[in-house]
Protein backbone atom coordinates (compact mmCIF):
# COMPACT_ATOMS: atom_id res chain seq x y z
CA UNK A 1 -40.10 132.15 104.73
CA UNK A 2 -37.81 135.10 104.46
CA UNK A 3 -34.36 134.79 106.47
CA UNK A 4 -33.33 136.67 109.75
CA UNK A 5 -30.80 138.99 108.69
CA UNK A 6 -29.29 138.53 112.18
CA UNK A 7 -29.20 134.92 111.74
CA UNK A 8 -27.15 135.68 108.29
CA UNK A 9 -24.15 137.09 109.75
CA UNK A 10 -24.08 134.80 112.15
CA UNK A 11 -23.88 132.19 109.55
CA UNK A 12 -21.51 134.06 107.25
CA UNK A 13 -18.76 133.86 110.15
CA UNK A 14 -17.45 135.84 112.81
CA UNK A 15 -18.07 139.82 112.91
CA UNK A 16 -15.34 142.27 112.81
CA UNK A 17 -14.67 144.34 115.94
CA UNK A 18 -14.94 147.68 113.80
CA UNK A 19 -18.46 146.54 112.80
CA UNK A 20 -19.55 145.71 116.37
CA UNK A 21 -18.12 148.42 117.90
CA UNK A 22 -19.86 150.71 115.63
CA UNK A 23 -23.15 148.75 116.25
CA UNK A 24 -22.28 149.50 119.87
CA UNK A 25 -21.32 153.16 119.76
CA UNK A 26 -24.75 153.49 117.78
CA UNK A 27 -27.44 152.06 119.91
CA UNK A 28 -25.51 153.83 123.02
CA UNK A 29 -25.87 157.12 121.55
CA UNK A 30 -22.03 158.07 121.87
CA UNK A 31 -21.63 158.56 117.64
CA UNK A 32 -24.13 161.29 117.88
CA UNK A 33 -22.68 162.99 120.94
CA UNK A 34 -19.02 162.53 119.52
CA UNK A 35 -20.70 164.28 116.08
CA UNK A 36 -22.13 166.80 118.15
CA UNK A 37 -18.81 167.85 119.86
CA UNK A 38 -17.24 167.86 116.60
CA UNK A 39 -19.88 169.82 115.01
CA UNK A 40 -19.78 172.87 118.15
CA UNK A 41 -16.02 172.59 117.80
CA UNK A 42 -16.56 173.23 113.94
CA UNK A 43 -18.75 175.87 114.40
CA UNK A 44 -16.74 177.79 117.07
CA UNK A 45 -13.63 177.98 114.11
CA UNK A 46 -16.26 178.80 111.24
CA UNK A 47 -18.09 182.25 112.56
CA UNK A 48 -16.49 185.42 113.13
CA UNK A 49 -16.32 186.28 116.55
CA UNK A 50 -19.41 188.58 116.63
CA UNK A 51 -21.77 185.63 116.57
CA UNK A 52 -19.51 183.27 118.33
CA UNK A 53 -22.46 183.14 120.67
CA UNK A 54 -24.65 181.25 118.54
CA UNK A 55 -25.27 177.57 118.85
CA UNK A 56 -25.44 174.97 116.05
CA UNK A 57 -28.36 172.38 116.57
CA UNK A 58 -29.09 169.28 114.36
CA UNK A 59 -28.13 168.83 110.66
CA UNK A 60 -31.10 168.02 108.14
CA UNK A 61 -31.06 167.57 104.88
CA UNK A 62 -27.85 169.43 104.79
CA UNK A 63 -29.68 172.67 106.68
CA UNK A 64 -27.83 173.24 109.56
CA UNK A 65 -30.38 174.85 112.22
CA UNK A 66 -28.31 177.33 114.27
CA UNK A 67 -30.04 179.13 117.58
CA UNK A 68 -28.88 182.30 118.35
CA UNK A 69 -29.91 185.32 120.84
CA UNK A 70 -31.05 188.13 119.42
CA UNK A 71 -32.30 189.15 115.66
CA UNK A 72 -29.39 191.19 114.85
CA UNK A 73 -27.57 188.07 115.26
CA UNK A 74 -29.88 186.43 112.32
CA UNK A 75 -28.55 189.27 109.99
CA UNK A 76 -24.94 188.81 110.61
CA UNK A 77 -25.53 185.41 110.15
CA UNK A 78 -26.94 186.05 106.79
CA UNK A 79 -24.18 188.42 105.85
CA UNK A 80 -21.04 185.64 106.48
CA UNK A 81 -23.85 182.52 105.36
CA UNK A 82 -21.31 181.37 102.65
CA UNK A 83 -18.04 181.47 104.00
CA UNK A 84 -19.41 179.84 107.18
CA UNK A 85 -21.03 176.88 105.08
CA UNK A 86 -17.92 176.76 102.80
CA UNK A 87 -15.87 176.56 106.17
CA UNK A 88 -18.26 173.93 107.69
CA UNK A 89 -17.65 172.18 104.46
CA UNK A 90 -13.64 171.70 105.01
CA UNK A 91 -13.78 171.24 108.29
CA UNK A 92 -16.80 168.72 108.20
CA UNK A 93 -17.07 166.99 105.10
CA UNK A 94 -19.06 164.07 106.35
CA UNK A 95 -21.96 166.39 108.17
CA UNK A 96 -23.00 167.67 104.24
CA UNK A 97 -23.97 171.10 105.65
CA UNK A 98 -25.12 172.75 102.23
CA UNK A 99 -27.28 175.56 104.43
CA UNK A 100 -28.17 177.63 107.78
CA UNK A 101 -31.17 178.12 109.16
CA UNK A 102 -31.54 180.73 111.86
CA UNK A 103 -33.98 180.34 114.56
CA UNK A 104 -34.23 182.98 117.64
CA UNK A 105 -33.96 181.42 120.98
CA UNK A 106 -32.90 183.65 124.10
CA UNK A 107 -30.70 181.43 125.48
CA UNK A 108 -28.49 180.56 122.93
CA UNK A 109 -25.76 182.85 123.85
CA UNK A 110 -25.92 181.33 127.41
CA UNK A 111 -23.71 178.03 127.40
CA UNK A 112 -25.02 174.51 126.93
């Protein structure tokens, strides 16, 4: 009979607060909201202002999937692609953003 893994740690002694507040801030959903600020934050330092209208969206695989307006936008995006990611880099080491990916939605330039 294989063991419950919850039952483990409550064998192996008392559970730091770190550990259950992350357990916490996990199944509540407020890690990925706090990693989504930090990642629009990120963003809004890493593009030149021409394209500051663009949105970044999830992070897969290291391919960061950024929505913007308008196909010209795409282009620009293209032209700054590595000092953006090398920016992203520095400013968020843990998101491993080794990519873009442009997609064209029309209300990307409009808020959130």
């Amino acid at each position: 009979m294989a063991a419950n893994p919850r039952r483990a740690d409550a064998v192996a002694g008392p559970v730091s607060i770190g550990r259950v507040m992350a357990r916490l801030m996990s199944r509540a959903g407020y890690d990925r909201e706090r990693s989504t600020a930090a990642l629009e934050s990120a963003w809004s330092a890493a593009v030149p202002e021409a394209i500051r209208s663009s949105r970044p969206g999830l992070v897969r695989r290291g391919v960061l999937e950024v929505f913007v307006s308008h196909s010209a936008h795409v282009q620009e995006l293209g032209f700054h692609k590595q000092a953006i990611v090398s920016r992203l880099r520095e400013l968020l080491p843990d998101a491993g953003v080794s990519d873009i990916r442009c997609r064209i939605r029309p209300d990307a330039g409009h808020g959130s």
